[in-house]
Protein backbone atom coordinates (compact mmCIF):
# COMPACT_ATOMS: atom_id res chain seq x y z
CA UNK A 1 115.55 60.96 95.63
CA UNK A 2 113.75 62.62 98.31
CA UNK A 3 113.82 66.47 98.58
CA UNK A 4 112.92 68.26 101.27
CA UNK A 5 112.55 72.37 101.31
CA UNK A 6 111.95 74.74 104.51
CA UNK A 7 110.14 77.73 103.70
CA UNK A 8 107.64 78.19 100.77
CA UNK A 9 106.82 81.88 99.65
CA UNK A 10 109.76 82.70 96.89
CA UNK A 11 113.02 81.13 97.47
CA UNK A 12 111.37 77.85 98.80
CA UNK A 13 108.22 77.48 96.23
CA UNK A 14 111.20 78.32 93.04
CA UNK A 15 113.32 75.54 94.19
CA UNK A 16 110.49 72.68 94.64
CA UNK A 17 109.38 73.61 91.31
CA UNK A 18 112.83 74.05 89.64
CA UNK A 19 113.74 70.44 91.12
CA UNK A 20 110.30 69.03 90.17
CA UNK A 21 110.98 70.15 86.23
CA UNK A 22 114.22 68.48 86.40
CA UNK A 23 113.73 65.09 87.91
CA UNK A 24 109.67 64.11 87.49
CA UNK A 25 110.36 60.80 90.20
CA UNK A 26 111.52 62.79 92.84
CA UNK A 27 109.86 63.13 96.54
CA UNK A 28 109.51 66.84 96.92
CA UNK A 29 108.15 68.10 100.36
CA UNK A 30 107.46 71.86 101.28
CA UNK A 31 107.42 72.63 105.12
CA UNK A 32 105.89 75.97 105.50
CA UNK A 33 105.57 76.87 109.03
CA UNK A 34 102.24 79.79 108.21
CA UNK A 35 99.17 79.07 106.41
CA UNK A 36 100.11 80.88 103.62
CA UNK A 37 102.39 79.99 100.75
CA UNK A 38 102.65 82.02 97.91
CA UNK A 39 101.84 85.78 97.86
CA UNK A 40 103.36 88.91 97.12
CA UNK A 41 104.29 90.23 99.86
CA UNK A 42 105.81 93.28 98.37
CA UNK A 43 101.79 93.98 97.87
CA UNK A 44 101.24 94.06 101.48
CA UNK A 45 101.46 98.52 101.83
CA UNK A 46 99.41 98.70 99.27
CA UNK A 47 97.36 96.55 100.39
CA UNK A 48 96.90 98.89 103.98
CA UNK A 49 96.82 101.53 101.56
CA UNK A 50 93.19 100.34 100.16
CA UNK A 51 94.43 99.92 96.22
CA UNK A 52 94.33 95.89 96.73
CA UNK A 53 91.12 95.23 97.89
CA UNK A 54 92.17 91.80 99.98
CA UNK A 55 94.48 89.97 101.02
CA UNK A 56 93.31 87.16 98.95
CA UNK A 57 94.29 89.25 95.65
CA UNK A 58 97.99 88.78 96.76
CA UNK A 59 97.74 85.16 97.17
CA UNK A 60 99.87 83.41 94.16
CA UNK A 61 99.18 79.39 94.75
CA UNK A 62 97.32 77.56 97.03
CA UNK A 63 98.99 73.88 98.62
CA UNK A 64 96.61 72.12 96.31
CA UNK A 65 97.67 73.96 93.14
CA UNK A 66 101.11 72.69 94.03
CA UNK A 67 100.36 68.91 95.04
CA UNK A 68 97.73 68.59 91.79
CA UNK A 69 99.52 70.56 89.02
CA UNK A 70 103.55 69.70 89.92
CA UNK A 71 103.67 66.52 92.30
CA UNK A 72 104.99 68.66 95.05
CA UNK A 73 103.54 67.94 98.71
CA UNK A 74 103.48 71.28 100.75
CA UNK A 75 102.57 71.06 104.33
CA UNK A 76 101.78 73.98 106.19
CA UNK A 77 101.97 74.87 110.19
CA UNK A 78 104.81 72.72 109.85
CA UNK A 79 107.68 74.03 111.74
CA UNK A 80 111.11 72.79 111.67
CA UNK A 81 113.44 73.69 114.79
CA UNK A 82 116.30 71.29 114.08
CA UNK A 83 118.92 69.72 112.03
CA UNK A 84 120.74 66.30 111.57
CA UNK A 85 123.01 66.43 109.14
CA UNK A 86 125.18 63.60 109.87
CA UNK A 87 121.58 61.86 109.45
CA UNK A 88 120.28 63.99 106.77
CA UNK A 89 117.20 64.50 108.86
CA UNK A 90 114.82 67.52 110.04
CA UNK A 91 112.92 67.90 112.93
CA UNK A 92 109.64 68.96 113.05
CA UNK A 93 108.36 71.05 116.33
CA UNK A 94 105.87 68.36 117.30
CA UNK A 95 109.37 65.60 117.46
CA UNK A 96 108.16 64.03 113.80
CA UNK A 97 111.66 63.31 111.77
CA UNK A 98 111.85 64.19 108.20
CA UNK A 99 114.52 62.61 106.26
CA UNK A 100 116.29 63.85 102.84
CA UNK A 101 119.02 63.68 100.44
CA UNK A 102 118.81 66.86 99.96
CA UNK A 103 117.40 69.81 101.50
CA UNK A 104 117.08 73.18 100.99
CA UNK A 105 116.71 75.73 103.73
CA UNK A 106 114.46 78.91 102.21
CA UNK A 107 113.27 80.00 105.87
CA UNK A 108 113.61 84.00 104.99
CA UNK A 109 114.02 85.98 107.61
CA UNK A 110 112.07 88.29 110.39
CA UNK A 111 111.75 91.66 111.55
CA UNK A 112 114.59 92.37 114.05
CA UNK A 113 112.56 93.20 116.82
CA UNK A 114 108.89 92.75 117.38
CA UNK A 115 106.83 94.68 120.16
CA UNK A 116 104.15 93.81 122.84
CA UNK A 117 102.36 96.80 123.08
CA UNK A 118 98.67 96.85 120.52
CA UNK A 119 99.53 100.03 119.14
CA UNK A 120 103.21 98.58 117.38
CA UNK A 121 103.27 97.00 114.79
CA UNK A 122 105.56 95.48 111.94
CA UNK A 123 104.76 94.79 108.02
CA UNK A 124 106.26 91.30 107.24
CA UNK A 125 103.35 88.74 106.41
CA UNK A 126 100.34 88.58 105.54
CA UNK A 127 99.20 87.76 109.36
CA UNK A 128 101.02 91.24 109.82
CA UNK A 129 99.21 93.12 107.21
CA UNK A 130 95.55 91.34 108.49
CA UNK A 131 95.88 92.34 112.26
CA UNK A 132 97.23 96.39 111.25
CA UNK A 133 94.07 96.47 108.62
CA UNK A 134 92.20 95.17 111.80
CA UNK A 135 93.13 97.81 113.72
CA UNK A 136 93.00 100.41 111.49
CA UNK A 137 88.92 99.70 111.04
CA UNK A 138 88.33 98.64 114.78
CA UNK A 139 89.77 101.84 116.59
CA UNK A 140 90.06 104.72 113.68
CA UNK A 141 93.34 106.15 114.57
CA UNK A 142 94.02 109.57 114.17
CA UNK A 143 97.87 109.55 114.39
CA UNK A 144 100.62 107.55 113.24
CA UNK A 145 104.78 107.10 113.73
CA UNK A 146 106.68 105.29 111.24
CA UNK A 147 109.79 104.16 112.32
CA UNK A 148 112.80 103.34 109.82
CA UNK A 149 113.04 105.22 106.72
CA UNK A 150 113.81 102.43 104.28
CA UNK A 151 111.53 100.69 101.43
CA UNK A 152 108.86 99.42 103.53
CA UNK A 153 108.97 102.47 106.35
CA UNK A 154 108.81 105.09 103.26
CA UNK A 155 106.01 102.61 101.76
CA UNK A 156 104.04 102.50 104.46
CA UNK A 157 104.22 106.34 105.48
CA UNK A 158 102.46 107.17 102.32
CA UNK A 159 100.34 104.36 102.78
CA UNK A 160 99.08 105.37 106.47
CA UNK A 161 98.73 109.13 105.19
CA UNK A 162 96.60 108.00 102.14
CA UNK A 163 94.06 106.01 104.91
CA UNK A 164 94.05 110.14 106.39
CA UNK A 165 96.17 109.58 109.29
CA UNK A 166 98.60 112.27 110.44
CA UNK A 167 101.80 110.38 109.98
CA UNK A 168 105.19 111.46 111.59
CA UNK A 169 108.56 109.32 110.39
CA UNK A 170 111.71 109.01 112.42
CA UNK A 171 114.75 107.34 111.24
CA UNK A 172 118.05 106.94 113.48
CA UNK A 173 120.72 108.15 110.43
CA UNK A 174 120.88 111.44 108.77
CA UNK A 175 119.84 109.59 105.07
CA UNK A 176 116.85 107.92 103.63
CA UNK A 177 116.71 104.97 101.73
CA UNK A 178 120.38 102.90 101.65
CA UNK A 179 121.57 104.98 98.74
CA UNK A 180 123.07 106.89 101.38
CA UNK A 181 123.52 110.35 99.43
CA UNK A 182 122.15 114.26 100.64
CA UNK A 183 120.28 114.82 97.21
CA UNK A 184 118.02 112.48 97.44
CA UNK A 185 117.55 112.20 100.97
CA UNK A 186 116.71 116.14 99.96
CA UNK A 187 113.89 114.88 97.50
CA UNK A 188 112.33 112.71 99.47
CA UNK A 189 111.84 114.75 102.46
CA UNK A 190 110.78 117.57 100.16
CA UNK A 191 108.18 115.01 98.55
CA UNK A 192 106.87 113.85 102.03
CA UNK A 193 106.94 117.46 103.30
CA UNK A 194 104.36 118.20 100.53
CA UNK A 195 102.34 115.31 101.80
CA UNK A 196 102.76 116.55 105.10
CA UNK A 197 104.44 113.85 106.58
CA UNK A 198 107.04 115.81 109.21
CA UNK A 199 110.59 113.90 108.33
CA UNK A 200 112.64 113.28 112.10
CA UNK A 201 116.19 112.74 111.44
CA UNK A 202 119.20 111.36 113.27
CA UNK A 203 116.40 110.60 115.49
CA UNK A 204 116.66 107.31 116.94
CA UNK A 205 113.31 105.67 119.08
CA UNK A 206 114.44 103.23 121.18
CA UNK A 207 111.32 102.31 122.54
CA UNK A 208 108.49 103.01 120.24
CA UNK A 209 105.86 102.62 123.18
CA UNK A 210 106.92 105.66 124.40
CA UNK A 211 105.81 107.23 121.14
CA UNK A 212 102.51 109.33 122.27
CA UNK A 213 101.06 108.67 118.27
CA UNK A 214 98.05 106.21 118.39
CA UNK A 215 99.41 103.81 116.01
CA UNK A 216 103.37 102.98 115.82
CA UNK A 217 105.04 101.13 112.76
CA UNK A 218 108.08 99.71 112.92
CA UNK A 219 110.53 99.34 109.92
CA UNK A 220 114.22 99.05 111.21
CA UNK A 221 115.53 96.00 109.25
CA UNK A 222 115.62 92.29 109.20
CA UNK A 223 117.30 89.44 110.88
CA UNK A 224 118.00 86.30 108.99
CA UNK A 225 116.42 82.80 109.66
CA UNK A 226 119.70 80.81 109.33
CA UNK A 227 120.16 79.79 113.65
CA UNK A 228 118.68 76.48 112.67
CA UNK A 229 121.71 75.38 110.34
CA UNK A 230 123.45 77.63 112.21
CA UNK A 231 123.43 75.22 115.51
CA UNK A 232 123.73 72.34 112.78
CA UNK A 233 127.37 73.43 111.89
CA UNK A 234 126.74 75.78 108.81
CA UNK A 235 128.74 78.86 108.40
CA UNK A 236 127.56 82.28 108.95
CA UNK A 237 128.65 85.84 107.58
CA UNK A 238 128.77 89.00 109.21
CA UNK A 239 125.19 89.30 108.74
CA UNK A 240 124.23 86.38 110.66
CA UNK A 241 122.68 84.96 107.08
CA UNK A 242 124.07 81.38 105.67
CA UNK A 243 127.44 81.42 103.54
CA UNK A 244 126.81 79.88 100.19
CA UNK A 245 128.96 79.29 97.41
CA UNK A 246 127.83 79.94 93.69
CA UNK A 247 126.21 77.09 93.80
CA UNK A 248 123.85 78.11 96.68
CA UNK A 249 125.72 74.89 99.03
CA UNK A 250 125.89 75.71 102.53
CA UNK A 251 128.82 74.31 104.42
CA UNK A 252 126.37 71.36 105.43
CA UNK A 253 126.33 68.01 103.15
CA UNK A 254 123.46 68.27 100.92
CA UNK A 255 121.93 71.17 102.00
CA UNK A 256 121.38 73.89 99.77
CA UNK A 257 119.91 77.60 100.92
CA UNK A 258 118.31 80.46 98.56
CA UNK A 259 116.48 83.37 99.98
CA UNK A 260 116.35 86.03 102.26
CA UNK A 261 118.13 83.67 104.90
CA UNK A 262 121.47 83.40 103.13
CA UNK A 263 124.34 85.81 101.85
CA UNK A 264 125.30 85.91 97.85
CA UNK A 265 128.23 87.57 95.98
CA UNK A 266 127.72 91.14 95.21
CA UNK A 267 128.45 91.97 91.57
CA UNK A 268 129.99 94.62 91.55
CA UNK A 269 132.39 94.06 94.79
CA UNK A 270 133.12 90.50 94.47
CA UNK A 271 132.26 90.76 98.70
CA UNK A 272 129.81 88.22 100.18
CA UNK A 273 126.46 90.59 100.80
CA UNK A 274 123.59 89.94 102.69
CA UNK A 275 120.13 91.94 100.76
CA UNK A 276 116.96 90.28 101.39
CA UNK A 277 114.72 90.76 97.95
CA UNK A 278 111.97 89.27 96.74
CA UNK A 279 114.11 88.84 93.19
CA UNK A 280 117.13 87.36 94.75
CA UNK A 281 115.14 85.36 96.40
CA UNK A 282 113.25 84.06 92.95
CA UNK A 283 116.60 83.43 91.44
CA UNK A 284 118.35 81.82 94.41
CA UNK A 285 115.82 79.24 94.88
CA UNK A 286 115.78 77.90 90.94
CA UNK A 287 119.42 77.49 91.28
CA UNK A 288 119.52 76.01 94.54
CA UNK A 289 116.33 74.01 93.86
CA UNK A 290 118.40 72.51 90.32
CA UNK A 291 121.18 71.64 91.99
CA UNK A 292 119.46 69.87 94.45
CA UNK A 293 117.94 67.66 91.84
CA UNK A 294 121.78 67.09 90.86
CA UNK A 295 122.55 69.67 88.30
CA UNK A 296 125.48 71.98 88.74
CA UNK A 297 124.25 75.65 88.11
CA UNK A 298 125.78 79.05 88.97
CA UNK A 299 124.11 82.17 90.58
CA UNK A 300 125.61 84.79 89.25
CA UNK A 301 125.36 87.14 92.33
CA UNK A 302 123.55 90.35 92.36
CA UNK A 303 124.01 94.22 92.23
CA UNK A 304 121.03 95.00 94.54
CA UNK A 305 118.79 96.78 91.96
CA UNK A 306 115.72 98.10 94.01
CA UNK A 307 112.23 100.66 92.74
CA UNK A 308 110.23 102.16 95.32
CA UNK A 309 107.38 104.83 94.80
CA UNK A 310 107.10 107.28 97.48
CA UNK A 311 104.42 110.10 97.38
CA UNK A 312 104.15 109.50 93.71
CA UNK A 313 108.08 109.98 93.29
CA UNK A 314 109.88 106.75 91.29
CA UNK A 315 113.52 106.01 93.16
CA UNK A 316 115.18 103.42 91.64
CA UNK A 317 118.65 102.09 92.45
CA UNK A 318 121.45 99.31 91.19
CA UNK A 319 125.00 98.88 92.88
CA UNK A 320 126.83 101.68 94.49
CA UNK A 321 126.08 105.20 95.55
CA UNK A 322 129.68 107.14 96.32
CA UNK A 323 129.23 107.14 99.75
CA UNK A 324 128.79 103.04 99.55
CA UNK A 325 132.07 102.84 96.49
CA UNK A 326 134.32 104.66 99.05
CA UNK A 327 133.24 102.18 101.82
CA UNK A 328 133.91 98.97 99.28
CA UNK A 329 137.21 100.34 98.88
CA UNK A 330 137.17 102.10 95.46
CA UNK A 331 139.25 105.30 96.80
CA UNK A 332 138.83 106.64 93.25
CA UNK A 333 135.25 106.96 92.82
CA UNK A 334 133.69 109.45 91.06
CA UNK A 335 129.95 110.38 90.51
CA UNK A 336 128.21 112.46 87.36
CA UNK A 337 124.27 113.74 88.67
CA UNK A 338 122.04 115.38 85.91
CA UNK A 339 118.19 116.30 85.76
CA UNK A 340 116.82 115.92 82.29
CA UNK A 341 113.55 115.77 80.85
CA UNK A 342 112.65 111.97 80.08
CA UNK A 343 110.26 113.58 77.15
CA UNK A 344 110.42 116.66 74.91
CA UNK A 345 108.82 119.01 76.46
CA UNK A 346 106.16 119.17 74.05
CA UNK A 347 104.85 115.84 74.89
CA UNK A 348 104.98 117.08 78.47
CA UNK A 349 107.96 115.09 79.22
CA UNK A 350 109.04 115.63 83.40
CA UNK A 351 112.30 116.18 84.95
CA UNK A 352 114.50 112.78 85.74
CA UNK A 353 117.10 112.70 88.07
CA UNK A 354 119.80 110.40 87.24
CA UNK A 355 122.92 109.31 88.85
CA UNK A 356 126.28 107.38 87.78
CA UNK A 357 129.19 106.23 89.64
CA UNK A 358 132.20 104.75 88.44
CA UNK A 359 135.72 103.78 89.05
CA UNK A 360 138.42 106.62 88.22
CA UNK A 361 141.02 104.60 87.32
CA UNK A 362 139.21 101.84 85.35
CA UNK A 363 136.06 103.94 84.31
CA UNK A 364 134.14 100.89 85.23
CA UNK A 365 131.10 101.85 86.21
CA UNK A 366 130.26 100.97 90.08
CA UNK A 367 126.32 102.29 90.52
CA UNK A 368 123.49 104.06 89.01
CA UNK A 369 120.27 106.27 90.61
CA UNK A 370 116.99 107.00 88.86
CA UNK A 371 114.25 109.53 90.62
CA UNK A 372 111.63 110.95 89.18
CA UNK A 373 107.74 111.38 88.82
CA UNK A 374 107.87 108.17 86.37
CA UNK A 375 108.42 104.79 86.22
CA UNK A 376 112.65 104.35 86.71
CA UNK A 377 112.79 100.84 85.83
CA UNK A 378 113.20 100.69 82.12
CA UNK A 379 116.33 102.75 83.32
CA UNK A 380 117.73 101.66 86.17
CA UNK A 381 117.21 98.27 84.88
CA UNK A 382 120.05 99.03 81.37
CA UNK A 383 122.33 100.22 84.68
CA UNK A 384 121.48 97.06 86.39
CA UNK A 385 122.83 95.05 83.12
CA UNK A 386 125.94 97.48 82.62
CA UNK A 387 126.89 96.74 85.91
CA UNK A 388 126.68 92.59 85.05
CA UNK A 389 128.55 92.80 81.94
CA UNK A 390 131.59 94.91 83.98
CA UNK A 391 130.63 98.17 81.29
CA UNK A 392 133.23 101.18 81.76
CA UNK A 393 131.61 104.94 81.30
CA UNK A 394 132.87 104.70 77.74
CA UNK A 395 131.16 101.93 76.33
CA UNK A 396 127.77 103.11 78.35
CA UNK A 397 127.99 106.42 76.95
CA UNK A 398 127.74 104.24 73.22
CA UNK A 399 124.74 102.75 74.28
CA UNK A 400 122.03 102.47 71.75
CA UNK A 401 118.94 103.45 73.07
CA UNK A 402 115.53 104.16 71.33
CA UNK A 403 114.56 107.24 70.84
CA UNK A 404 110.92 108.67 69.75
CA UNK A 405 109.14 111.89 70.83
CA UNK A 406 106.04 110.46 72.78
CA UNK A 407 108.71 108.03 74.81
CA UNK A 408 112.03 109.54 74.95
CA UNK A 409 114.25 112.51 74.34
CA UNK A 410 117.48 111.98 71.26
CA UNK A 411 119.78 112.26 74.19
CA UNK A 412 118.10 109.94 77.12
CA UNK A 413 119.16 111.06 80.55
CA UNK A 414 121.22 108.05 80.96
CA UNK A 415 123.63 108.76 78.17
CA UNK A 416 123.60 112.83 79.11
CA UNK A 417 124.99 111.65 82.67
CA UNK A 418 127.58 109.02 80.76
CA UNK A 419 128.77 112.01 79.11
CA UNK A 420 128.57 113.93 82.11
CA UNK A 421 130.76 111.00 83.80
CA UNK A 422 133.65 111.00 81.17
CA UNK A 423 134.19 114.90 81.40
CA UNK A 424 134.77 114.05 85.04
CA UNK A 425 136.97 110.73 84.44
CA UNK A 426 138.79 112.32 81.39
C-alpha cells in the first residue's frame, strides 16, 4: 500500500507515524513543502521573547530521524499544487506525479493576509520567527503595533514589550481573546495597562503600513490550506477548511485530511467548526493517519480548550462563553462567575477567576473560563472532560477533587462556581 501525506509539522508527521505502527510494509511518503518538519511552533513568541535561546531548541525531528527510526520517507521543498483523484495521483510543483492509495492532506493553513512592506510582519513559521528576530537585532526598534488581539497577537505583545519596545495593540472588535465576554476583556487590558501596553479597541487598521510604529505585527486570523482538494472536488464549510466525517474522509476517494486545514465536530454543539490547534491537529492526524492504513477509527470532535499567558496572567478556556451559547442557539443559557483563592491564604494562595456556563433547561453544562496568576490547566482541563462526557451542573458540583493546604482550598473554585451555577439554574 502506498501512502502518501501533504504537510509534515503535527497533523501530517501523527498520521505517517500512526499508519507506519499499523501496517510495517507500507510506502509512507511525507511532502513537506519548508525545510522544516517538526517543531513547536506554539514556541515561536517565546522564542522572540529571548526565553528559547534558538530556533533549533523548537525543532522536534529531523527527515532522517523519520526515514532511520520509522521507515517513513519525508521530502522537503516539495510542493504539491494539484490533485487527481480519479487517478489517485499528486502533483508536485516541478510536474513530478506522485501516486497513492491513500493520501492524506495535512497542509495547515496561513496567515490571511501577508504584507510587503519590511516593517510588517506575521508569526506563523519558523522562517517567520527567523526574519522578525533578524530584524529586531539588525535595526533596534524602538516602537511596535500589534495587530489582532487573539492568542498569538496577546503573545507576542508581551513578547515585543519584554525585548523593551514600546508596544501599542489594536484589535477591530470591542473583546479580547474569542471568549467574547466584558470581564475578561476588563482583565486583560488592566494586565497590559500595567505593562504599559496602550489597549486600541473597536479599532480596525486596514492597512498596517500606514501605522507610523517602527515595527508592525500582524495577528488577524488564519485561512485554511484546503484550495488544492478544493479544485479536486472536495467539499468545503463555511470556513473555507475541508469537510470531514468522523472518520477524518474528505468527500474525495481515499483521501483523508487532519489538521489545521479541515473542519471537525464541535462537542458541545454537534455543528461542524473550523479551530486551528496544535492539539486538534495531533489527534486528527493519528486518526486520519489509522484509517488510512485501513482501520476504521473515530475522532471524537473537540470543545476548543485553549491556555494562554499574558503579562504573567493564566486564561484558560473550553467550549462556550454566553455570548458564544446564545449564538449556538441555546436561548437558555446561563452563566455562574466567582473569584476564589486557589490556596488558603496562609500558603499564600491567589485569587482565581472562574467561569461556568450551562444550559437552563437541561443544566448541561455548555463552557468553562479559568484566569488567574497560575497555571489554569489542571482546571480548565476537568471542564474540558465535563464537557466530553455531556456532565449537567449537578453532577459537576459532586465532583471529587483533591484537596490539601499547600495545593488547594476544601472548596476548589470550580465546585464554588458549580454551586454558584445551580442557585442560578434552581
Amino acid at each position: 500500500m502506498k501512502i502518501l501525506v501533504v504537510g509534515a509539522v503535527a497533523a501530517g508527521l501523527s498520521a505517517a507515524s500512526r499508519a507506519r505502527r499499523l501496517d510495517p510494509s507500507a510506502e509512507i511518503t511525507v511532502l513537506e513543502r519548508g525545510s522544516r518538519i517538526s517543531y513547536g511552533a506554539c514556541g515561536l513568541p517565546y522564542f522572540i521573547e529571548g526565553q528559547v535561546p534558538s530556533i533549533d531548541d523548537l525543532t522536534v525531528y529531523t527527515p532522517e530521524f523519520f526515514q532511520k527510526e520509522r521507515n517513513i520517507h519525508v521530502r522537503t521543498g516539495a510542493e504539491v499544487t494539484a490533485l487527481h483523484p480519479a487517478r489517485r495521483e499528486a502533483v508536485l510543483s516541478t510536474g513530478e506525479r506522485i501516486g497513492y492509495d491513500h493520501l492524506v492532506w495535512a497542509a495547515g493553513a496561513r496567515p490571511r493576509r501577508r504584507f510587503s512592506d519590511p516593517r510588517v510582519f506575521s508569526l506563523h513559521t519558523d522562517l517567520d520567527a527567523l526574519r522578525l528576530q533578524s530584524f529586531i537585532e539588525d535595526n533596534l526598534p524602538k516602537t511596535a503595533a500589534v495587530i489582532g488581539g487573539g492568542y498569538i497577537g496577546l503573545e507576542m505583545a508581551g513578547a515585543l514589550r519584554a525585548r523593551g519596545l514600546q508596544v501599542q495593540l489594536h484589535d477591530r472588535g470591542p473583546h479580547l481573546l474569542h471568549w467574547s465576554e466584558d470581564w475578561l476583556t476588563r482583565l486583560l487590558t488592566e494586565r497590559l495597562q500595567q505593562s504599559r501596553v496602550p489597549i486600541h479597541l473597536n479599532s480596525p487598521v486596514a492597512d498596517p503600513a500606514s501605522l507610523p510604529h517602527q515595527l508592525i505585527l500582524t495577528a488577524v486570523g488564519l485561512a485554511p490550506n484546503a484550495e488544492i482538494p478544493a479544485a479536486a472536488g472536495a467539499g468545503t464549510g463555511r470556513s473555507g477548511a475541508l469537510l470531514v466525517n468522523e472518520f477524518c474522509e474528505t468527500s474525495l476517494p481515499g483521501v483523508f485530511a487532519a489538521g489545521d486545514c479541515c473542519e471537525t465536530r464541535h462537542a458541545v454543539t454537534g455543528a461542524s467548526v473550523w479551530v486551528p490547534l496544535g492539539t486538534t491537529a495531533n489527534k486528527m492526524g493519528r486518526v486520519a493517519g489509522a484509517n488510512a492504513a485501513g482501520r476504521r477509527e473515530r475522532f471524537a470532535g473537540i470543545a476548543g480548550t485553549t491556555v494562554v499567558r499574558v503579562a504573567g496572567l493564566g486564561i484558560a478556556t473550553t467550549g462556550l462563553s454566553p455570548s458564544m451559547a446564545a449564538l449556538a442557539g441555546f436561548d437558555h443559557a446561563v452563566s455562574a462567575r466567582i473569584t476564589k483563592r486557589e490556596k488558603p491564604r496562609y500558603f499564600r494562595g491567589r485569587p482565581v477567576t472562574v467561569e461556568l456556563v450551562a444550559d437552563r433547561r437541561t443544566g448541561r453544562l455548555l463552557g468553562g473560563c479559568v484566569a488567574g496568576d497560575i497555571d489554569p490547566t489542571g482546571r480548565i482541563n476537568v471542564i474540558a472532560t465535563a464537557l466530553h462526557t455531556r456532565l449537567d451542573a449537578g453532577q459537576f458540583a459532586q465532583l471529587d477533587l483533591a484537596y490539601a493546604p499547600p495545593f488547594a482550598t476544601v472548596m476548589d473554585p470550580l465546585l464554588v462556581a458549580a454551586q454558584q451555577l445551580l442557585k442560578l439554574l434552581d
